[in-house]
Each structure stands twice: as C-alpha cells, then as structure tokens.
Protein backbone atom coordinates (compact mmCIF):
# COMPACT_ATOMS: atom_id res chain seq x y z
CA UNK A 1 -1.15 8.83 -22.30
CA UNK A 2 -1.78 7.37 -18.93
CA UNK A 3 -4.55 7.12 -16.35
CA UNK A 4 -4.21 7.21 -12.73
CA UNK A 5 -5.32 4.26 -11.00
CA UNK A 6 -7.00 3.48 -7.28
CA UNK A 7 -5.26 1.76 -4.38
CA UNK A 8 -8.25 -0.02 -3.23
CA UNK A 9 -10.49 -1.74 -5.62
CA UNK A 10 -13.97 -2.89 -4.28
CA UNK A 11 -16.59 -5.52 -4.68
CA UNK A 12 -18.81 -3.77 -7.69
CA UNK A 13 -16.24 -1.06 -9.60
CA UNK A 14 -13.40 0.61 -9.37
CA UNK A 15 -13.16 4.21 -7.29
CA UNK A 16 -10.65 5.61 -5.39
CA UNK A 17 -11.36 5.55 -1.46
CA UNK A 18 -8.27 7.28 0.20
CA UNK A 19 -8.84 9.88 3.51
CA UNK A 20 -7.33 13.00 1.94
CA UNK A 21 -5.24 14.14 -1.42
CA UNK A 22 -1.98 14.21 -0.11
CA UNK A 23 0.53 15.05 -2.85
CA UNK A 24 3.13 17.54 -1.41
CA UNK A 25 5.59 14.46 0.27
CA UNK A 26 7.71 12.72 -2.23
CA UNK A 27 10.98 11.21 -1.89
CA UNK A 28 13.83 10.12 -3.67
CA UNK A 29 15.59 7.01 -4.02
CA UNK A 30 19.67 7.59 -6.25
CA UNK A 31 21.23 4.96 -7.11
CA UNK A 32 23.90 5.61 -9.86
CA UNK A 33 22.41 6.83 -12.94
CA UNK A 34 18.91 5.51 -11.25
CA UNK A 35 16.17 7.62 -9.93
CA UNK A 36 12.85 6.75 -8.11
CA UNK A 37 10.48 9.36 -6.28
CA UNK A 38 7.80 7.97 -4.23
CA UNK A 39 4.72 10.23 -3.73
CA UNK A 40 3.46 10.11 -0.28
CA UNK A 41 2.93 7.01 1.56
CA UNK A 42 5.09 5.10 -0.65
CA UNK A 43 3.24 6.47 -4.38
CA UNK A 44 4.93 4.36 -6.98
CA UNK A 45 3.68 6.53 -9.43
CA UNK A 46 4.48 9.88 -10.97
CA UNK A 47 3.78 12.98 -8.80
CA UNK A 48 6.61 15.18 -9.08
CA UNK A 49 8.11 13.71 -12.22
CA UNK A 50 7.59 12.62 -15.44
CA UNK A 51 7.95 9.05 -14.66
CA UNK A 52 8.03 6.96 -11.39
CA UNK A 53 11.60 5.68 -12.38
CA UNK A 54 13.59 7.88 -14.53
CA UNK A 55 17.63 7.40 -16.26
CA UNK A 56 20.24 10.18 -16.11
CA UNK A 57 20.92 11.15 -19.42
CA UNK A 58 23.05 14.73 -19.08
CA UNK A 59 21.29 16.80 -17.20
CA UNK A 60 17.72 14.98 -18.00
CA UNK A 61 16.11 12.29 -17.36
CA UNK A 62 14.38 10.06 -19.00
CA UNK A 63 11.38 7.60 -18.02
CA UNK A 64 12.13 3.29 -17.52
CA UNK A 65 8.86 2.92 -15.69
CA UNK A 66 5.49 5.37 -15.74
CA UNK A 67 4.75 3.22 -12.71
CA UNK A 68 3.77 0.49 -11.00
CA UNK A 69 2.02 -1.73 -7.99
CA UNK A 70 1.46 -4.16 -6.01
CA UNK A 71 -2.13 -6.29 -6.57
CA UNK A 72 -3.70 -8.86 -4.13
CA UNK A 73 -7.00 -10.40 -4.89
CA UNK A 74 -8.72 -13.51 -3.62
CA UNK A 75 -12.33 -14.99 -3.43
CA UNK A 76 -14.33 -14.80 0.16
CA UNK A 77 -16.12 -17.45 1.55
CA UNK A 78 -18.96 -15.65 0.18
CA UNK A 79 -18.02 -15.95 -3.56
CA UNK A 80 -16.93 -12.04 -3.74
CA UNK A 81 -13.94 -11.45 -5.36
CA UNK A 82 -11.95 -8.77 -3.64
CA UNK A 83 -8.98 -6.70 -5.37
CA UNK A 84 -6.45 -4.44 -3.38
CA UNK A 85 -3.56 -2.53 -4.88
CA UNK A 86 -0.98 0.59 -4.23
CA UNK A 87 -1.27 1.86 -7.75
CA UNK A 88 -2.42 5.67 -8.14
CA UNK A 89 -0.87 8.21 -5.83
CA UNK A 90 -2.78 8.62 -3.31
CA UNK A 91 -2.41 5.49 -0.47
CA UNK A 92 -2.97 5.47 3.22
CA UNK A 93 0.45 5.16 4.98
CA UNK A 94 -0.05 4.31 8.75
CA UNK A 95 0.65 1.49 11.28
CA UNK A 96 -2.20 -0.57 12.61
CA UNK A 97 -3.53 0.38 15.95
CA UNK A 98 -1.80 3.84 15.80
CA UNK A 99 -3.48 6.57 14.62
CA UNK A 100 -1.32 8.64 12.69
CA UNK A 101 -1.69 8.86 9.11
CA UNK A 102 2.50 8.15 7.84
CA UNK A 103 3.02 10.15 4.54
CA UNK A 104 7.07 9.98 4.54
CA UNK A 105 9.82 6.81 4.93
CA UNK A 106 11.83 5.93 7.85
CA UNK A 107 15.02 6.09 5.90
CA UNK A 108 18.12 4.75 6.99
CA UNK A 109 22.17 4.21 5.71
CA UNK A 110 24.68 1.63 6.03
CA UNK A 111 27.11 4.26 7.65
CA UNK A 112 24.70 5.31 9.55
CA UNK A 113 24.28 1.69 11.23
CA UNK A 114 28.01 1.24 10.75
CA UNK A 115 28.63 4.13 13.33
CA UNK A 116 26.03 3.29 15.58
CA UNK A 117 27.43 -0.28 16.50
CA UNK A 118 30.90 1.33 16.24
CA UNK A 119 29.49 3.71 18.85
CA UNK A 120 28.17 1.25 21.25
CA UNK A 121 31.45 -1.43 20.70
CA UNK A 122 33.67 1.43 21.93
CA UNK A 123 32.51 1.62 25.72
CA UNK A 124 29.14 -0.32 25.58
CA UNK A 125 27.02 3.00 25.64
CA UNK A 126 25.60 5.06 22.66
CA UNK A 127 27.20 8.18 23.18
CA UNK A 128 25.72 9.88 20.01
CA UNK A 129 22.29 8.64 19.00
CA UNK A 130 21.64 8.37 15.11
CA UNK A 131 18.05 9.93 14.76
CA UNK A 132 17.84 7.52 12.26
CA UNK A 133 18.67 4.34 14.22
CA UNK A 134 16.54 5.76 17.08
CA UNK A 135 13.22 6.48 15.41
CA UNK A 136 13.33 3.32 13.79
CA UNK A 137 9.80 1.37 14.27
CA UNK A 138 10.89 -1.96 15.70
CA UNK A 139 8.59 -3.60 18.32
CA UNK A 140 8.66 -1.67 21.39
CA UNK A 141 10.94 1.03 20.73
CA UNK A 142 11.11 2.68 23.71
CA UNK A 143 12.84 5.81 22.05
CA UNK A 144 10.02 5.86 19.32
CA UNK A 145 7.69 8.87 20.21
CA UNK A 146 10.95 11.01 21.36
CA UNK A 147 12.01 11.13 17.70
CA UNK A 148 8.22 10.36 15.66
CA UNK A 149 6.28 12.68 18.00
CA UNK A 150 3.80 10.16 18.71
CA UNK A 151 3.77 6.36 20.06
CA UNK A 152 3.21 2.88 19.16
CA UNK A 153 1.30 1.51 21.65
CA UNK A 154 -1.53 0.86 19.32
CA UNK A 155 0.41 -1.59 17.57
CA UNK A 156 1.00 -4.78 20.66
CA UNK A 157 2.90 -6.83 19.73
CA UNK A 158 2.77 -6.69 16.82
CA UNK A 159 5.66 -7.60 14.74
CA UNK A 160 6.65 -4.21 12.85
CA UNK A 161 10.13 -3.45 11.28
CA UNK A 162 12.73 -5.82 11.44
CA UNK A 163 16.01 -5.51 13.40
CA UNK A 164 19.15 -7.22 14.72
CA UNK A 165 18.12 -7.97 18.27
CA UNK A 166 21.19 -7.68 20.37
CA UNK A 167 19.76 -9.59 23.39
CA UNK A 168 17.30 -11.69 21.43
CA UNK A 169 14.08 -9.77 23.65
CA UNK A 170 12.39 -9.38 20.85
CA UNK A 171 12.22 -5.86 21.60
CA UNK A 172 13.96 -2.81 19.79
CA UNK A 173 16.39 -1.20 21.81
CA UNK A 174 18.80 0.83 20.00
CA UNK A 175 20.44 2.33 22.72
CA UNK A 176 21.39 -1.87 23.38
CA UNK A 177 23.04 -2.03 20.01
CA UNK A 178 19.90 -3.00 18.01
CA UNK A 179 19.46 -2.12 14.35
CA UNK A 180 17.32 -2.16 11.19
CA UNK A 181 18.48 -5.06 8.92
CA UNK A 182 15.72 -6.50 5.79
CA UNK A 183 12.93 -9.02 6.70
CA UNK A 184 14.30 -11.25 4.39
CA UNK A 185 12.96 -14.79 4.56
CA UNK A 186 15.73 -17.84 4.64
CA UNK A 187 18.14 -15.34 5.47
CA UNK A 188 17.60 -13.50 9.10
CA UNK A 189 19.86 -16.37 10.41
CA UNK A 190 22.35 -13.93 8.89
CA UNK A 191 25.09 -13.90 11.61
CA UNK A 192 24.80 -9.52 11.64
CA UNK A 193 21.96 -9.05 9.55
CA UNK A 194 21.50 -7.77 5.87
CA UNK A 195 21.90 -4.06 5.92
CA UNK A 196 21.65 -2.03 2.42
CA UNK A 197 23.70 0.72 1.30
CA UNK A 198 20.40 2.71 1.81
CA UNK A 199 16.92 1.37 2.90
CA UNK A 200 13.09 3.49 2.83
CA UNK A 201 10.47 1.68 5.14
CA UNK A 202 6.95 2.93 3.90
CA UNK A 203 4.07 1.75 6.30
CA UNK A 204 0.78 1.28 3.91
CA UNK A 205 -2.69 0.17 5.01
CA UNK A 206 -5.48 -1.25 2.75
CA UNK A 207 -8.85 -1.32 3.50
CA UNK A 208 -12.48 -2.52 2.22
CA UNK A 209 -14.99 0.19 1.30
CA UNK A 210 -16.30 -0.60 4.55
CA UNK A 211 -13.36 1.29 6.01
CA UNK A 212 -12.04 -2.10 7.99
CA UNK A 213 -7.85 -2.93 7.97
CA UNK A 214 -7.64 -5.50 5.16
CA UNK A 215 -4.06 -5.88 4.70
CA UNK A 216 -0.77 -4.17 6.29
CA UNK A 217 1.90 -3.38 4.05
CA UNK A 218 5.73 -2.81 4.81
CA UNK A 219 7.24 -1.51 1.49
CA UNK A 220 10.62 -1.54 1.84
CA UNK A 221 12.78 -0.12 -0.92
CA UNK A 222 16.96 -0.54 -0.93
CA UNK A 223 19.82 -0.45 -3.00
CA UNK A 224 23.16 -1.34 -2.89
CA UNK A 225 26.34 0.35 -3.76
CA UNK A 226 28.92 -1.65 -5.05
CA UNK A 227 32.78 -0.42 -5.52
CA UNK A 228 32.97 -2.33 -8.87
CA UNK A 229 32.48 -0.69 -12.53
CA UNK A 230 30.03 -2.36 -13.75
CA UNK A 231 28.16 -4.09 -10.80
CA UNK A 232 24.99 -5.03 -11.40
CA UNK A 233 23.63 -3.76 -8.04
CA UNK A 234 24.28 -0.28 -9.31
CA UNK A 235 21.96 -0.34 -11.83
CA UNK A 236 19.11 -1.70 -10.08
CA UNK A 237 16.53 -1.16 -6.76
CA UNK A 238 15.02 -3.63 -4.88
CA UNK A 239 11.58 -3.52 -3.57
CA UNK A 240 10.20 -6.16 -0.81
CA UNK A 241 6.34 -6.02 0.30
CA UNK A 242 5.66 -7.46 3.82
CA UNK A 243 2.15 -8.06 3.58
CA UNK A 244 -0.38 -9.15 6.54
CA UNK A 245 -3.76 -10.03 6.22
CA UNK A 246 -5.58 -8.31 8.64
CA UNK A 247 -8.87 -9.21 7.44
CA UNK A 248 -10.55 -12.01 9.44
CA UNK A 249 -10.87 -13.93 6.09
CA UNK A 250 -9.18 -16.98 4.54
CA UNK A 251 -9.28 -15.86 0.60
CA UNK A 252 -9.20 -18.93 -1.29
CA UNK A 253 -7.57 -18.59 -5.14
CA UNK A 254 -5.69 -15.97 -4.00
CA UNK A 255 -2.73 -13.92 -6.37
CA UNK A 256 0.08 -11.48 -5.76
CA UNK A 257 0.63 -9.74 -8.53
CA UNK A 258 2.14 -6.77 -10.05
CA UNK A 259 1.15 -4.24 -12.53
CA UNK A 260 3.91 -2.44 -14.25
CA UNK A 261 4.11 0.52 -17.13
CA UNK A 262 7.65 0.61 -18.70
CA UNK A 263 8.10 3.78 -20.93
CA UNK A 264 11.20 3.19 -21.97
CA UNK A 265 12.21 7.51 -23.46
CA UNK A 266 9.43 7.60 -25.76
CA UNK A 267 6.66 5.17 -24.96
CA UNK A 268 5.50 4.72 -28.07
CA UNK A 269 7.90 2.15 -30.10
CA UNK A 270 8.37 -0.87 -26.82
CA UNK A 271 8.09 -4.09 -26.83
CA UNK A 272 7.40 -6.74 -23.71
CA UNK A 273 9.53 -9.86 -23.06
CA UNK A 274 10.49 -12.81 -20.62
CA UNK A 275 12.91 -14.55 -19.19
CA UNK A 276 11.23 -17.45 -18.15
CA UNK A 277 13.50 -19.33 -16.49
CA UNK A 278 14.83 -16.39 -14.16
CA UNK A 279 11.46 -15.44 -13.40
CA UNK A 280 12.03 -12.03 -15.59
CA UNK A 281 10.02 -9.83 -16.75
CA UNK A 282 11.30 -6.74 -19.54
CA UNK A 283 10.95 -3.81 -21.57
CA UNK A 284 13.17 -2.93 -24.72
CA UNK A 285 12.63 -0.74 -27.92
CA UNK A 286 11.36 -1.99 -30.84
CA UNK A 287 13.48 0.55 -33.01
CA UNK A 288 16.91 0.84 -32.74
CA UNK A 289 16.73 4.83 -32.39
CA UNK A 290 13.75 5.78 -29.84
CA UNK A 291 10.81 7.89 -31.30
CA UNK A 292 10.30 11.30 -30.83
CA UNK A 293 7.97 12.65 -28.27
CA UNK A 294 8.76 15.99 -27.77
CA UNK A 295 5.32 17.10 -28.66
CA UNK A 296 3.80 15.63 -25.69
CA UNK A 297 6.69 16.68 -23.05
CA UNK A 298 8.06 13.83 -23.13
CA UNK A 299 12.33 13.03 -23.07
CA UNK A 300 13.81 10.73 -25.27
CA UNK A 301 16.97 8.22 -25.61
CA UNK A 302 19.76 10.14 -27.58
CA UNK A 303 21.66 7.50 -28.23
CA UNK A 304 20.73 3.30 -28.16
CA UNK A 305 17.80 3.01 -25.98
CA UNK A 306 18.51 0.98 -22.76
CA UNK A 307 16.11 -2.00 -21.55
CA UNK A 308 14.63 -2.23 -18.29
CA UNK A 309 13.90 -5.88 -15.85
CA UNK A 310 11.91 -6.80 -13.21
CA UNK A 311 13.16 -10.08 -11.53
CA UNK A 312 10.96 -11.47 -9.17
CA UNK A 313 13.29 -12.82 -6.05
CA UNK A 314 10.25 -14.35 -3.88
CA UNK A 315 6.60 -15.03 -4.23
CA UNK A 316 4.27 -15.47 -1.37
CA UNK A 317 4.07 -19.01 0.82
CA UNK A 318 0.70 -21.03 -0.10
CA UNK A 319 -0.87 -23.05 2.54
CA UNK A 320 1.68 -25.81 2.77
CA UNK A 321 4.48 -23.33 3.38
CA UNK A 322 5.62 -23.63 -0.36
CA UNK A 323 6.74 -20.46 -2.06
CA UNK A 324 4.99 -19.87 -5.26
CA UNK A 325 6.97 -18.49 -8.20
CA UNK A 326 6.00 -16.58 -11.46
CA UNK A 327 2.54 -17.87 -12.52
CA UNK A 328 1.50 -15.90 -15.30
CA UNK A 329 2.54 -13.03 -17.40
CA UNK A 330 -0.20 -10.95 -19.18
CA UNK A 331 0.85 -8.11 -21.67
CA UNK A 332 -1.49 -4.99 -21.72
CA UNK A 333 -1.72 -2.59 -24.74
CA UNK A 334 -2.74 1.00 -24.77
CA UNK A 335 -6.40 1.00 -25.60
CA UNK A 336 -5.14 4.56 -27.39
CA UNK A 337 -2.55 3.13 -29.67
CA UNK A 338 -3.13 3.44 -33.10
CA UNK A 339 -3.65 0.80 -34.95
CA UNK A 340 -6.26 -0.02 -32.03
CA UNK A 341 -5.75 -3.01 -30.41
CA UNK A 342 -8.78 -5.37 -29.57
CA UNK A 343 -10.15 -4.36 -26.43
CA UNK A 344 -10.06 -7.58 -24.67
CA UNK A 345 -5.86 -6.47 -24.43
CA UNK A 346 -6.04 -3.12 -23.01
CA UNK A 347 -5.81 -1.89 -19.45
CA UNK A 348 -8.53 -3.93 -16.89
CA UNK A 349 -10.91 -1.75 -15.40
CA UNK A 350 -13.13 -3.64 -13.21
CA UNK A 351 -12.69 -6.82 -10.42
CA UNK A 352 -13.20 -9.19 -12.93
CA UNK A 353 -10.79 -7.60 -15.68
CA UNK A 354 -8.31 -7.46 -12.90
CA UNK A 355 -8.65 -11.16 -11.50
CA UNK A 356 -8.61 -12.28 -15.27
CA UNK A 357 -5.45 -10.86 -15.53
CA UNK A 358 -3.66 -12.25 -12.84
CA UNK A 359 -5.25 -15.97 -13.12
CA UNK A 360 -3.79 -15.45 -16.98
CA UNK A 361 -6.85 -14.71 -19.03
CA UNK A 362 -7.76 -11.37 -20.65
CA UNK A 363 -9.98 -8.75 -19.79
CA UNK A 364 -13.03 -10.83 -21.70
CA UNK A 365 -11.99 -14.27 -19.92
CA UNK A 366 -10.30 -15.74 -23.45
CA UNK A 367 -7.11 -17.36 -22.45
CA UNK A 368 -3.54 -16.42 -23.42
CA UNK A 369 -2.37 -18.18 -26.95
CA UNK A 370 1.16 -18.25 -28.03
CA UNK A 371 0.99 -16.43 -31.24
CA UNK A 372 0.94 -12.66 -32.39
CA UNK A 373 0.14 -10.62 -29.41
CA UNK A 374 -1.37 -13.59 -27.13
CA UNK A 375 -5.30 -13.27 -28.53
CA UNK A 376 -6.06 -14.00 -31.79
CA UNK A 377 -4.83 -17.56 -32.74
CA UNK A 378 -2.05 -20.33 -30.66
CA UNK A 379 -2.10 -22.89 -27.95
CA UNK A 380 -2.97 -21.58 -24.57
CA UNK A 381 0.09 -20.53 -22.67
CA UNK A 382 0.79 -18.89 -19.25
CA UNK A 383 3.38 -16.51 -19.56
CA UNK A 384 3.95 -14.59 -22.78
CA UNK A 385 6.84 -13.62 -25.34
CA UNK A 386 9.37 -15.77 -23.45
CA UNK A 387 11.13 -16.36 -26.65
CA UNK A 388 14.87 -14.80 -27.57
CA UNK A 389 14.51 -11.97 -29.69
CA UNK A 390 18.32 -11.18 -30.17
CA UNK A 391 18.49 -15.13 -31.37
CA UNK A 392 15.38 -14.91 -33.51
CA UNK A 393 13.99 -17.96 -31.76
CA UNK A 394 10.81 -18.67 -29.75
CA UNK A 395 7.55 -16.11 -29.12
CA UNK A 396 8.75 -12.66 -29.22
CA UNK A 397 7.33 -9.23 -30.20
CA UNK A 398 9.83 -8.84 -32.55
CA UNK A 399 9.43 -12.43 -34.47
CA UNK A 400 5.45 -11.63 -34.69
CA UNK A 401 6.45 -8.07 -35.85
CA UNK A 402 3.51 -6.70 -33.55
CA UNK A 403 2.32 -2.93 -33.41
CA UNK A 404 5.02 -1.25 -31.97
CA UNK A 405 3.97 0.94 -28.86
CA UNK A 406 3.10 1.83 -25.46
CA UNK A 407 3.60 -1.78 -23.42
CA UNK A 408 2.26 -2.76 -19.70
CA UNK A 409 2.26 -6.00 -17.99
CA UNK A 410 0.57 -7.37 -15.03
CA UNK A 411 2.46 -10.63 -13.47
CA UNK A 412 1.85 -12.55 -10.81
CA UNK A 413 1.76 -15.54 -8.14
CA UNK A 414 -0.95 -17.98 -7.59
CA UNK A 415 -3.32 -19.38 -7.03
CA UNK A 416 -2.78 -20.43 -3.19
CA UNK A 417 -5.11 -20.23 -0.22
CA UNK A 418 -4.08 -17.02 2.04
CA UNK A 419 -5.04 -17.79 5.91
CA UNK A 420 -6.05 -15.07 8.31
CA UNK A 421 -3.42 -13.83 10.14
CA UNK A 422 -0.76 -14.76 7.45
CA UNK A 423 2.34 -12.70 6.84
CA UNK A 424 3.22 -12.82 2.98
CA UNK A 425 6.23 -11.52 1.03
CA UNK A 426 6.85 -10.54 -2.29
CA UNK A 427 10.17 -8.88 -3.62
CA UNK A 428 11.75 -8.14 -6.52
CA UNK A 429 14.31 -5.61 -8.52
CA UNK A 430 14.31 -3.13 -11.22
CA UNK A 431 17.60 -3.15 -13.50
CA UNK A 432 18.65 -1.35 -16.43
CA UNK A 433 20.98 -2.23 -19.21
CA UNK A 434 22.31 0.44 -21.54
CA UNK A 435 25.60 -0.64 -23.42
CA UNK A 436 25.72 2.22 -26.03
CA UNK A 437 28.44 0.31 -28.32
CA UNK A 438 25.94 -2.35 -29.04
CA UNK A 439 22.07 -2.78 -30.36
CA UNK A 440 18.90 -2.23 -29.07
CA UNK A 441 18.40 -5.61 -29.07
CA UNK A 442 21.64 -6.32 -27.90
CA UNK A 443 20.55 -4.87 -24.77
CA UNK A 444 18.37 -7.66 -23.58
CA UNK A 445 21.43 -9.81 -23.44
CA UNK A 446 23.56 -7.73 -21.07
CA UNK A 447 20.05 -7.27 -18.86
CA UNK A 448 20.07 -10.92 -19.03
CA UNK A 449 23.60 -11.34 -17.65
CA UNK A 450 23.30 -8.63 -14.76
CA UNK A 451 19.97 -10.71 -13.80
CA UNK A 452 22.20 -13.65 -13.73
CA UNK A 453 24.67 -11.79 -11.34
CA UNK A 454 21.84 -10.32 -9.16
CA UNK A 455 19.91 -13.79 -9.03
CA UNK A 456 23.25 -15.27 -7.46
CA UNK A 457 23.65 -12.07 -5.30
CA UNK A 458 20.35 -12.71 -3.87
CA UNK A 459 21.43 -16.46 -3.62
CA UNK A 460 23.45 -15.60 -1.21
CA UNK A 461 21.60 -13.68 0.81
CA UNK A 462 22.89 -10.64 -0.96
C-alpha cells in the first residue's frame, strides 16, 4: 500500500543515507482520543503501528495519517537543485557540534514546570529538581551532562531549545527558575512564556551525501488539554520545525513544504480538500460508510468516518523578513489504485518530481488545472479542490465525482531566497472531526469550525 521514503534526498536520485537502522525507540504522543508514535529521532512514520496517527475507536485504533514530513529544497549557486526531508523512519537525531547520535525526545509537562517555579517561589532555591526541567537542552545548561550523560559544549553558542530566562543571561539555568516554553515567533514577549499541556523536543540533523550539516532541525511536538467538552485543542497536535541552515549556501527559489498520507480507516474510498482561506489542508471519505479492509490488516470506521486537517499556523520568513503563507497544494494519487491514474499524479520519485511538486506542477512539469483531478483539462491554478463539497459549490472531489481512493498531498511555502545562517519556522496542527449524528460530509464543516477556534487560539498566542 505504501512505500517508505528517505530523509535526505540528493543531487542525482533518491537513496536513503542514514548512519544506522535504528527502529527499537518510539514514543507516544495521547491526546484525547488522539494517538501519535514517533519512531526514533522524531520518525513521523509508522514503525510500531499501523499508522503514524491513529483514532481510538473501542479498544482499536484506527489510522488519520500513514505519515508525513517535512521537505526543504532550493537551487545552489551552482544550478543544483537540492531536496531534504524527515520522511521514512530512519533520521539522524543529534545536536550540532555534539557527538551523540539523539534517538528519543526531551519530554516535558505543564505540571511538571508548574511545580518547578512553585518550588523555587517558595524559598528561592530548587529543593527538588524535575529531571525533566533539568536535562532540558537550553544554551549552557550547566546541569545538562548530570542528567543526558554527556555535554554540550560542541554546540557554542548556539541557540538550542528555548526557555524563560529568569535573569535574561541568555543562559539556561534551571536551578535560577528557568524553563522550557515554545520558540514561537511574535509571541516570546509572552509575559511567562507559552508552556503546553505536554511538549516532545526531537533534535534532527540533515545532511548532503557528502556527509556535511545541511540543516538543524528542532521538531517540537505539543498538545494542549483543555477542561471544556468539546475543545478543539483536544482533538488536535501541533507540530513546529525550527529549522537552521547550516550549509554555507544561500538557496535561491527555495520551498518548505510538507508531504502528508491521510488514510482515513480504510484508505481506499478518500478524498482531498481545502480550505483556502484558513490555509487548510483535509482528508474526508468519499462514502458515507468506510470500505472494508480487513483483508489487508487494516481497521476500519464503524460508524461515520471522521475527517482529518492540517492548518498551517506559520510559513518560513523570505528575505525581506515577510512570512510566506500556503503557496501551493498538489494532490498525489496512488500509482496502485485501480482505475490507474496517469502517472504524471502519483507519488514523486526523483529531485525534479519533488521540486515540481512543491513549485505546483506535477511530476512531468504540466501545471495544475482546475478541473477533474487537476491534469487533464482547466485553467492553471495553485492550490487544488478548494471548493465546498457539503454546499455543492466550487472544485471539489466530490463535484468532479473522481476515483475514489488512497489520497496524499504535498503543500508548501515559496518561493523565497533562504540566507546562510537563517533560522526558519514552520508549524502547523493536525485535527480531527468525528460528529457521529451527522454525514460524512457533514464532517468537513465541524473540522472547519474547530479550525476556526484553533486559528483564533493561535491568534492569541495560544
């Protein structure tokens, strides 16, 4: 059904370069009814499970998203075009400068930094150091190899994981009353910090074929628990990529991107849609029961089939400090799917498949069109199916009456010029909606809605 894909893709094909096969860390991020396991280094793809993110339904669960990853390419001075991603499940997770290869999260609670400044506002001294707290890797930390085993004075000064800085030194000192908070851009004015119910800091590193430090990647991954029935945060995770280029290089017509496999139950019956104007991307059934995969292993929706959206909250800065938003949205068939679909809208599988799809072409270079599945016939267009398929109206799946079946999408942000040295961001969240009293189209209106709340939660510096 699927293929496994490389975390480094290089000037002339696509192989895997990785130092070892390291599958026997995984961890685990709850939230509600949610589920997503992480292979080592911060894998967002299935190792352990089925599916990277998986539903409670009972005592199963059942697959939203096979998986998915973050993709960075950009042209050299040279000409070359150059493609990096963490898709497959097998990344390099280490710091740069230290050499320790980091194949499990610094993980860390709300209570847990809740007690700790309780602890120091009592008396002014930390009477009971949080492991947690302590081994965090902030700049400096002068507790760090006490509770990692091993140091950071590879890394400078370089800026690492971000923290409340008691005494604004610019060092982490936790036995001072510092903390981990989110790197969030526009809001680290935040009088205390933004601190999530529960946050996972994964440490990747991507390199050239030539084994030289490309980019650094902090991958952080949070949720937030929220008291009322209902609240949107509780159905959703929030991912945020802190990305340095490490390179040397200025890339010039450069794209963040994402790709992303939603198997909603069953893959085979989904269909891809967009909310254009909230910079959404989702997955619904086609059918209003899910199919029936139980010949292949795989779990299914009992009852109406829930949809699944990925709201992108910030694309990277370009040169003039100016954050660019959701450029392009490219839907990707299974080149197994029966009917078969043209080949030009199947998976990429080389550098210039890959770049196509994030500048908004297909794999052969034809551009996206507006009609049927985005090939064939239409005006050119940017960003497909953005049309209202509960309302009937616009470009949808459902108003085309494509081939129901497996769905992917790659999105992304571009084209800007990425200097050397620059520190990058892109975040985003996964929600589901399943309202089993109403449709399976129905569903794309309450995802709609809790995007709505969760756009205004991250408004306001959530």
């Amino acid at each position: 059904m699927q293929t496994s894909m490389k975390n480094i893709i290089g000037i002339c094909c696509l192989t895997l370069l990785s130092l070892s096969m390291t599958f026997a860390q995984t961890s685990e991020l709850r939230n509600g009814r949610l589920r997503a396991t992480f292979g080592a280094s911060g894998a967002t793809a299935p190792v352990s499970t089925p599916a990277f993110m998986e539903i409670q339904q009972g005592e199963d669960w059942v697959s939203l998203i096979y998986e998915m990853g973050l993709l960075i390419a950009g042209v050299t001075p040279e000409g070359e075009t150059l493609i990096f991603s963490t898709r497959g499940t097998n990344l390099e997770g280490g710091i740069r400068g230290v050499d320790v290869e980091i194949t499990s999260p610094w993980r860390v609670t709300s209570d847990q930094v809740a007690a700790h400044r309780a602890d120091i506002a009592d008396n002014g001294v930390i009477d009971d150091p949080i492991p947690a707290i302590f081994a965090w890797p902030g700049r400096a930390n002068p507790f760090f190899e006490q509770y990692n085993g091993y140091d950071l004075i590879g890394a400078g000064s370089d800026r690492l994981a971000s923290f409340f800085d008691e005494n604004t030194e610019g060092i982490y000192n936790p036995e001072q009353g510092d903390y981990p908070i989110l790197p969030l851009r526009g809001c680290l004015e935040f009088a205390e910090g933004i601190v999530p119910t529960e946050l996972l800091l994964y440490p990747i590193i991507l390199r050239d074929f030539e084994d030289n430090l490309v980019f650094q990647v902090f991958l952080s991954v949070f949720r937030f628990g929220c008291e009322e029935e209902g609240a949107a945060q509780n159905n959703s995770i929030f991912f945020h990529y802190d990305i340095r280029n490490y390179s040397g290089l200025t890339l010039e017509e450069t794209y963040f991107g994402c790709f992303i496999d939603g198997d909603l139950g069953c893959y085979t019956d989904d269909y891809l849609g967009v909310f254009e104007d909230r910079f959404g991307v989702y997955f619904y059934n086609a059918q209003a029961e899910d199919a029936d995969c139980t010949e292949i292993g795989e779990n299914r929706f009992t009852s109406t089939p829930a949809a699944v959206g990925i709201d992108l909250y910030r694309g990277p800065i370009n040169e003039n400090i100016e954050e660019v938003g959701l450029s392009y949205v490219m839907p990707i068939q299974n080149g197994a799917s029966v009917p078969s679909p043209p080949p030009a809208v199947t998976e990429p599988g080389t550098i210039p498949e890959y770049y196509n799809y994030l500048s908004g072409r297909w794999r052969d270079g034809q551009p996206l069109l507006d009609e049927g599945f985005g090939y064939e016939s239409g005006s050119p267009a940017s960003i497909a199916f953005t049309g209202d398929p509960v309302a009937g109206t616009g470009w949808t799946e459902v108003g085309e009456g494509n081939p129901v079946n497996d769905r992917k999408a790659i999105f992304s942000a571009g084209p800007l010029q990425l200097i050397s040295g620059a520190v990058n961001e892109f975040m985003f969240s996964i929600s589901y909606a399943q309202d089993t009293t109403l449709g399976h189209l129905e569903q794309i209106t309450v995802l709609r809605d809790q995007l709505d709340s969760l756009q205004n939660f991250f408004d306001n510096c959530l």
